[in-house]
PDB file of N, CA and C in Angstrom:
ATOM      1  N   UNK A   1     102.119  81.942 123.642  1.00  0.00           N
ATOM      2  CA  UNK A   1     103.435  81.524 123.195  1.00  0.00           C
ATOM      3  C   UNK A   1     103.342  80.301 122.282  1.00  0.00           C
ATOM      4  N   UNK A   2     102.450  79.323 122.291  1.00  0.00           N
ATOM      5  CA  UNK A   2     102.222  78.232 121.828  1.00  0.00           C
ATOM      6  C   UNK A   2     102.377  78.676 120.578  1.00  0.00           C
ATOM      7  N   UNK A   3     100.686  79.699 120.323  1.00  0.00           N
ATOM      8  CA  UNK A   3     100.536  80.030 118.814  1.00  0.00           C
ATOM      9  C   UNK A   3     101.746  80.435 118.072  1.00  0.00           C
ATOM     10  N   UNK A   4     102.888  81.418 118.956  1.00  0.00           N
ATOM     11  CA  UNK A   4     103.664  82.060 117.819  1.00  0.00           C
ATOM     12  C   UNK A   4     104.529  80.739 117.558  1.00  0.00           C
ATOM     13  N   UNK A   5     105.395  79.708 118.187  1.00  0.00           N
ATOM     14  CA  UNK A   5     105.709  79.021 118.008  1.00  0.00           C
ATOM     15  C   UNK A   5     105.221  78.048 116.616  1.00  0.00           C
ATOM     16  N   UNK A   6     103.778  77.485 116.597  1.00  0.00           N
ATOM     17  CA  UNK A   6     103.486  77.113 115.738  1.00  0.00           C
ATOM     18  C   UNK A   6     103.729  78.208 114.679  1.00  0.00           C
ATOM     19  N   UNK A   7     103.809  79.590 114.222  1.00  0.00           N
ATOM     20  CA  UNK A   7     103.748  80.301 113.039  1.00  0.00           C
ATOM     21  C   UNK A   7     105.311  80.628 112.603  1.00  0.00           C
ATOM     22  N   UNK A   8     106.560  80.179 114.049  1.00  0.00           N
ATOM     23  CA  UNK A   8     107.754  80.155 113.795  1.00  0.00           C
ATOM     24  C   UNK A   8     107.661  78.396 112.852  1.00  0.00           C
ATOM     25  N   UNK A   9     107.184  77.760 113.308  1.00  0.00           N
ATOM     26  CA  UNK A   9     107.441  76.462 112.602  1.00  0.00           C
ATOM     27  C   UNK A   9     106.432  76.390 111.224  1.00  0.00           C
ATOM     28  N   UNK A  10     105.668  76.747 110.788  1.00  0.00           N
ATOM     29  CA  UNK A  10     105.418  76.744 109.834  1.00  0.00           C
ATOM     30  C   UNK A  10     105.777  77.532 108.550  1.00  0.00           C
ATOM     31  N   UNK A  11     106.674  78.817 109.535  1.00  0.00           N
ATOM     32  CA  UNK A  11     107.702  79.718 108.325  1.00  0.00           C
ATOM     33  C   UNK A  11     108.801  78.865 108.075  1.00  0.00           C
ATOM     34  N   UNK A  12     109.574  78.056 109.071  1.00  0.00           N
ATOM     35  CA  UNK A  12     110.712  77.483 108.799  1.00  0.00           C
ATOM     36  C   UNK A  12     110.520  76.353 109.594  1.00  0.00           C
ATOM     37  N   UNK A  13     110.454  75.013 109.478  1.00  0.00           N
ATOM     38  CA  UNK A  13     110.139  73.805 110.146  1.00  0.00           C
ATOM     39  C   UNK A  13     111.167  72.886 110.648  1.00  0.00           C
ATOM     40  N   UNK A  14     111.151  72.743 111.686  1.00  0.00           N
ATOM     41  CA  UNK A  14     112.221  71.662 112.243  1.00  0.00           C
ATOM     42  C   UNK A  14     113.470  72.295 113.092  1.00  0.00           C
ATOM     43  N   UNK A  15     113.082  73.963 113.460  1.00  0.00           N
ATOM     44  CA  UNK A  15     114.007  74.281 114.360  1.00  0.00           C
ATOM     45  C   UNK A  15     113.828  74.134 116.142  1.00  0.00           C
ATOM     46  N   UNK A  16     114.693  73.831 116.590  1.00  0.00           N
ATOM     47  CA  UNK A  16     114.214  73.817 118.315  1.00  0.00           C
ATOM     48  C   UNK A  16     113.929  75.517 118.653  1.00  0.00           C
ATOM     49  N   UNK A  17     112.277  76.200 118.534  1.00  0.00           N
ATOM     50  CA  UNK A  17     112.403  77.252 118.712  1.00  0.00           C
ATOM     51  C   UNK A  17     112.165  77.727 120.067  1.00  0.00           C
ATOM     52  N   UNK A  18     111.366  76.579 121.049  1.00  0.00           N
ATOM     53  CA  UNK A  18     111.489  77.060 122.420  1.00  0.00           C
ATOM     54  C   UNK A  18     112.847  77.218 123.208  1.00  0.00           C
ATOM     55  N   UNK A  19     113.837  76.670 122.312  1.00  0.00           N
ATOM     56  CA  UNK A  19     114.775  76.472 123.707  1.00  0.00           C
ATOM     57  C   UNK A  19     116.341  77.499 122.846  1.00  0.00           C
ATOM     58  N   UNK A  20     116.633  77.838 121.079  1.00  0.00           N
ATOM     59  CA  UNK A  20     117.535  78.579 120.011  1.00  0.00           C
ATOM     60  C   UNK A  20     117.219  80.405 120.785  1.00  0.00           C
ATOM     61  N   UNK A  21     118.459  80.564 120.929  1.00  0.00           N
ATOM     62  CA  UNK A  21     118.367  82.227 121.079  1.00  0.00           C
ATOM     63  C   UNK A  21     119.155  83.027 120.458  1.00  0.00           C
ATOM     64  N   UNK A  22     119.340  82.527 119.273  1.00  0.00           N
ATOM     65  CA  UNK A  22     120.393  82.957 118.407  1.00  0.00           C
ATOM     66  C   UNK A  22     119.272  82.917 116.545  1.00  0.00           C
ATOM     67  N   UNK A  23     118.335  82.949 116.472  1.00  0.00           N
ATOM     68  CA  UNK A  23     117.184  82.791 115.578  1.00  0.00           C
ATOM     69  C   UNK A  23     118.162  83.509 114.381  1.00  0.00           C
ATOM     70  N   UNK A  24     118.499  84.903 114.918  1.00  0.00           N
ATOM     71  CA  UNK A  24     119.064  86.008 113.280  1.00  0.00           C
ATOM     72  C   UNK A  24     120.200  85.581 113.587  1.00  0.00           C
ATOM     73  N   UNK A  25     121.034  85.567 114.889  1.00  0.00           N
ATOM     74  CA  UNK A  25     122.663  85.107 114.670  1.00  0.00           C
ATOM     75  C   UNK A  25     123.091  84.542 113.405  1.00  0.00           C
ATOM     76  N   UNK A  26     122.638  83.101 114.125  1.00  0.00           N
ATOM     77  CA  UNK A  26     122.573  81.924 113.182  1.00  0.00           C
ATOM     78  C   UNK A  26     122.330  82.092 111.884  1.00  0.00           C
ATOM     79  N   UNK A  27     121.349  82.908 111.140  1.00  0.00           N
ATOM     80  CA  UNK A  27     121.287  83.131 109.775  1.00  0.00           C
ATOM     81  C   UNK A  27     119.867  81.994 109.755  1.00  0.00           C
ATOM     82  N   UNK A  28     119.050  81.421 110.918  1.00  0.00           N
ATOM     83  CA  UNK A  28     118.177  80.481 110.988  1.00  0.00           C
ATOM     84  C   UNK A  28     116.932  81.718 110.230  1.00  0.00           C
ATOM     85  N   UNK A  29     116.570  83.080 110.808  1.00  0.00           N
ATOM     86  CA  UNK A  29     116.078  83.652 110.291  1.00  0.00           C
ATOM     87  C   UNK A  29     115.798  84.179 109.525  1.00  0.00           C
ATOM     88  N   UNK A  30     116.272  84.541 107.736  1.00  0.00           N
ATOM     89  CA  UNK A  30     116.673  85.073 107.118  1.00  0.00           C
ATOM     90  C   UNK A  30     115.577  86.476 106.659  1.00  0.00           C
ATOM     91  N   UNK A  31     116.568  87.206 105.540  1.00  0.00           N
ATOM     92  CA  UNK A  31     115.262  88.678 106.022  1.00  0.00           C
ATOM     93  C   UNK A  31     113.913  88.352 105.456  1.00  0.00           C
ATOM     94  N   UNK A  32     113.838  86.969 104.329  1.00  0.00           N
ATOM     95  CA  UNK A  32     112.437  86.529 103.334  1.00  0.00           C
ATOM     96  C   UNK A  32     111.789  86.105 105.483  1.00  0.00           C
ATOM     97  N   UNK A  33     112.427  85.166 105.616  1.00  0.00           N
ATOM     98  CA  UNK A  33     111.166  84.761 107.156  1.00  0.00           C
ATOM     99  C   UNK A  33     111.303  85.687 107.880  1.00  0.00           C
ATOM    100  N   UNK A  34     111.999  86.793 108.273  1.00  0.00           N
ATOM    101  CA  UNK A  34     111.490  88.059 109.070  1.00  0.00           C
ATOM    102  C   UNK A  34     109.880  88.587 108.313  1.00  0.00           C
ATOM    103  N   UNK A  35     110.443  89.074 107.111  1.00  0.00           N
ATOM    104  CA  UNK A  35     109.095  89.587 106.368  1.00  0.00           C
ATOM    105  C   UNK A  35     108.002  88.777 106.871  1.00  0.00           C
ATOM    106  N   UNK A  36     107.691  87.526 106.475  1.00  0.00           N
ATOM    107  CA  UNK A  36     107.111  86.569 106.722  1.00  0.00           C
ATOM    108  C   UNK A  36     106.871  86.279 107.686  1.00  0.00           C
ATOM    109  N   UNK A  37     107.433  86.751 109.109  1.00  0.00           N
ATOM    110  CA  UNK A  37     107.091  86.555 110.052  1.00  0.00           C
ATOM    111  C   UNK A  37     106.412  87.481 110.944  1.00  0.00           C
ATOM    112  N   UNK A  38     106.671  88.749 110.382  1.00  0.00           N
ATOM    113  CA  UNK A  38     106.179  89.999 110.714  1.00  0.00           C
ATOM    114  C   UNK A  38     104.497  89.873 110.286  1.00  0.00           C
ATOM    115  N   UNK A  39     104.355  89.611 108.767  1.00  0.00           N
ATOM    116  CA  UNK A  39     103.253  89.544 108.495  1.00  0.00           C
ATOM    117  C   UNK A  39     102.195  88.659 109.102  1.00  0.00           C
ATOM    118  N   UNK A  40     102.544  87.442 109.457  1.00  0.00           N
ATOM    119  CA  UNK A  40     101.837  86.563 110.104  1.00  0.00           C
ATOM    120  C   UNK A  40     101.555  87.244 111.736  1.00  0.00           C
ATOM    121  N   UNK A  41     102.536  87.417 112.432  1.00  0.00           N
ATOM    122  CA  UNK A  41     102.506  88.181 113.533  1.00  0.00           C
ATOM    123  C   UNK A  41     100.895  89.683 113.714  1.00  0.00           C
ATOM    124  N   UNK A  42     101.114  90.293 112.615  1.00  0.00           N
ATOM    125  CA  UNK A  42     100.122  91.340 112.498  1.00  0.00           C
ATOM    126  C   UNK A  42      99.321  91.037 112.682  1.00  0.00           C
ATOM    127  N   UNK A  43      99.148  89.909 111.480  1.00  0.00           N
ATOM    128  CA  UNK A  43      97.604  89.243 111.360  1.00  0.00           C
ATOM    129  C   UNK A  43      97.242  88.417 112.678  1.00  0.00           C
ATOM    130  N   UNK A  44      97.850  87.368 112.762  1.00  0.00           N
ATOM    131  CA  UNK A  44      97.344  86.535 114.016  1.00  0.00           C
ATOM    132  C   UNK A  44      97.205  87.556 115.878  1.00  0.00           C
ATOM    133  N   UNK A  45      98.034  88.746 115.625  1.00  0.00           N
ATOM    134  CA  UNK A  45      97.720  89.366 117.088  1.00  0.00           C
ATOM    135  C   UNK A  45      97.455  90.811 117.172  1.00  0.00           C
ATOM    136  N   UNK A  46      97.156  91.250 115.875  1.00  0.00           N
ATOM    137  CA  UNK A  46      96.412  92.368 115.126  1.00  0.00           C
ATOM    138  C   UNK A  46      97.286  93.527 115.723  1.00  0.00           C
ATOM    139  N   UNK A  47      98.185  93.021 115.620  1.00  0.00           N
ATOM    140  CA  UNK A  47      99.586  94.646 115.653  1.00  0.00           C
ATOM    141  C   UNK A  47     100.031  95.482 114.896  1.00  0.00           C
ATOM    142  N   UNK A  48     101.300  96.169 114.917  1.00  0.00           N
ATOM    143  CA  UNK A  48     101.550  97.132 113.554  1.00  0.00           C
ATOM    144  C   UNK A  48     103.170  96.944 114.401  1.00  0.00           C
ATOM    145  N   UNK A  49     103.889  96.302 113.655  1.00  0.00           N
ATOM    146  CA  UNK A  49     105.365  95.854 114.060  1.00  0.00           C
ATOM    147  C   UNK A  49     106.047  97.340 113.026  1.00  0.00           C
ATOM    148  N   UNK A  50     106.595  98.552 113.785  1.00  0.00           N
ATOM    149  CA  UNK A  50     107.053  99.507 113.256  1.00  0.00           C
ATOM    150  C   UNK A  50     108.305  99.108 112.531  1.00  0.00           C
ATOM    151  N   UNK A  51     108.827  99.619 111.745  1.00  0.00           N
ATOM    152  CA  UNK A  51     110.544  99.398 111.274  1.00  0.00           C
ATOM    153  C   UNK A  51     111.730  99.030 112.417  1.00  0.00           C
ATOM    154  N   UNK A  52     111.388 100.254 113.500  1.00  0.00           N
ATOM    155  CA  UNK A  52     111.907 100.170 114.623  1.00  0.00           C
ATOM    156  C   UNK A  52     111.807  99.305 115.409  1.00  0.00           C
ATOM    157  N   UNK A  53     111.265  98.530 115.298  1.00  0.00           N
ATOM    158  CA  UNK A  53     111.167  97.041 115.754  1.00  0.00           C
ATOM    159  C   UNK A  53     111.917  95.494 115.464  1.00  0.00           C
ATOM    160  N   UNK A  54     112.203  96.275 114.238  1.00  0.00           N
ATOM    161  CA  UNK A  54     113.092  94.807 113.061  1.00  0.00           C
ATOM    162  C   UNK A  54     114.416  94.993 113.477  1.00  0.00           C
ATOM    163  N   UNK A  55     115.113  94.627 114.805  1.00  0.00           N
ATOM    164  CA  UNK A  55     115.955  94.786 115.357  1.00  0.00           C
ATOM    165  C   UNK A  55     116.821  93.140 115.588  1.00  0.00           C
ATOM    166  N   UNK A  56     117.539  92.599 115.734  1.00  0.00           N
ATOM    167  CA  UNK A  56     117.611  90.933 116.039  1.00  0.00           C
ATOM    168  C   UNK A  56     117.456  91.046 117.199  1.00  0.00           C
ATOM    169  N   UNK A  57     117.543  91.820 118.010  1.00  0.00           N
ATOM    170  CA  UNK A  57     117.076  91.581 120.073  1.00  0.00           C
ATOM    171  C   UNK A  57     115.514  91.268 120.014  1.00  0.00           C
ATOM    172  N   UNK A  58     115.084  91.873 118.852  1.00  0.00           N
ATOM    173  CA  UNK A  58     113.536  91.228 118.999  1.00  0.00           C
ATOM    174  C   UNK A  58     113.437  89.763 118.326  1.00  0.00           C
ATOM    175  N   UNK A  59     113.888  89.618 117.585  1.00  0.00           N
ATOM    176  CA  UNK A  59     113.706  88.022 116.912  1.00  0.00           C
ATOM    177  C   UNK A  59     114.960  87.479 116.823  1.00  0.00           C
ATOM    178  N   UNK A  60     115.505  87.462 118.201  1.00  0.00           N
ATOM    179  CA  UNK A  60     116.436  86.131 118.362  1.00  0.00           C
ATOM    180  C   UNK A  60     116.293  84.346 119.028  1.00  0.00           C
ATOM    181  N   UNK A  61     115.172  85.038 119.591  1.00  0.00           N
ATOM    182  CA  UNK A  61     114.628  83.947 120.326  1.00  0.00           C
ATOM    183  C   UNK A  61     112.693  84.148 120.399  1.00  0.00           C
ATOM    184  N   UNK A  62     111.814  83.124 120.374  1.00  0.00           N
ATOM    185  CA  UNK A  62     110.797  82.802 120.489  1.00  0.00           C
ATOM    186  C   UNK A  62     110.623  83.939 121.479  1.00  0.00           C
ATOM    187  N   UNK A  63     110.889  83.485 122.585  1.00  0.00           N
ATOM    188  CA  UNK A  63     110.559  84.690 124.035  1.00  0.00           C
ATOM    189  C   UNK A  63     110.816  86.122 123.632  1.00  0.00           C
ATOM    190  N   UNK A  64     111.583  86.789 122.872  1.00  0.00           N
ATOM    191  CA  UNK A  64     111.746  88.014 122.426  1.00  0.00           C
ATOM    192  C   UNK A  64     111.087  88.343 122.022  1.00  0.00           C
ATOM    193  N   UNK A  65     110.125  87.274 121.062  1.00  0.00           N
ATOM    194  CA  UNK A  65     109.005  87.771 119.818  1.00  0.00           C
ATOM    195  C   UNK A  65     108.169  87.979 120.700  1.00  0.00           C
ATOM    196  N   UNK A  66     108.085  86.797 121.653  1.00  0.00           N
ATOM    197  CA  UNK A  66     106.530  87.004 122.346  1.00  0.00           C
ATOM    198  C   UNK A  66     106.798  88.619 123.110  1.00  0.00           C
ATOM    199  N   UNK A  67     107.708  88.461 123.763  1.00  0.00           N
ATOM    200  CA  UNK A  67     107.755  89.959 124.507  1.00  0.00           C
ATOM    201  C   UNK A  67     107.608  91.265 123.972  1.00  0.00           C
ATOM    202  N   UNK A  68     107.838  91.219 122.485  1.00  0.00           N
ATOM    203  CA  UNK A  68     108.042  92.228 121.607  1.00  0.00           C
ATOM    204  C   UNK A  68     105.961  92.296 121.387  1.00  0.00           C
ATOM    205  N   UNK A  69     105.506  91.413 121.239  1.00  0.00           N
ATOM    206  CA  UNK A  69     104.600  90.822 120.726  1.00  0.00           C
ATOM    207  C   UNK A  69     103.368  91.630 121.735  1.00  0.00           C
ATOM    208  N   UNK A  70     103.731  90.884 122.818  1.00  0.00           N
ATOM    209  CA  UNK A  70     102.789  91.983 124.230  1.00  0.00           C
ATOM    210  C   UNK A  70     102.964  92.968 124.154  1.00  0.00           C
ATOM    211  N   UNK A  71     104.004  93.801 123.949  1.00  0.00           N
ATOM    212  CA  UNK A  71     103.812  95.106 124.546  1.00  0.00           C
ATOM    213  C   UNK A  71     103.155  96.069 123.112  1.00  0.00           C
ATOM    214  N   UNK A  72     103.584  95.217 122.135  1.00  0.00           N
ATOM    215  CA  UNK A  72     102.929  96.094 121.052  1.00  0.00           C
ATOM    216  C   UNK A  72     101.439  96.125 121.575  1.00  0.00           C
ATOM    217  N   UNK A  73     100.928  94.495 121.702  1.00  0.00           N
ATOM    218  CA  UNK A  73      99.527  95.017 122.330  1.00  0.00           C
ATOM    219  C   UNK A  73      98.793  95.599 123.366  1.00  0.00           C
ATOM    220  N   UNK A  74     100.047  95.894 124.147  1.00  0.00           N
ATOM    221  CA  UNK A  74      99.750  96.962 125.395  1.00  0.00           C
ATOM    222  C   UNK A  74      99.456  98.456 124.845  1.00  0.00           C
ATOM    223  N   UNK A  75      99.986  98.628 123.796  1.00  0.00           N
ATOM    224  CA  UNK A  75     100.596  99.754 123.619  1.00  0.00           C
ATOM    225  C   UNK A  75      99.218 100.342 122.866  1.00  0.00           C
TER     226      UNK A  75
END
């Protein structure tokens, strides 16, 4: 959880991302840092984030990503 945190703050810096659960609500996410966040995501935990995935229940909050994040690598 640490790591994705650091790769949420280095797409967009200075948000409270452990504690915001509103990431796409808010418009904090926009679709350039989804892209951007997807890609970093792949790379750093060697996944394949389907279309069907780019949902805001998955990236509303830090904990969503991570959860989204495991099971891809369960999978």
């Amino acid at each position: 959880m640490e790591r994705l945190l650091e790769i949420l703050g280095d797409i967009i810096p200075g948000e409270d991302y452990e504690n915001c659960t509103t990431l796409v609500d808010d418009n904090i996410l926009d679709s350039f840092a989804i892209l951007s966040l997807v890609s970093a995501l792949e790379e750093e935990y060697d996944i394949m984030i389907s279309p069907a995935e780019l949902v805001p229940a998955n990236f509303n909050s830090a904990k969503a990503l991570y959860e989204m994040v495991q099971r891809l690598q369960d999978e």
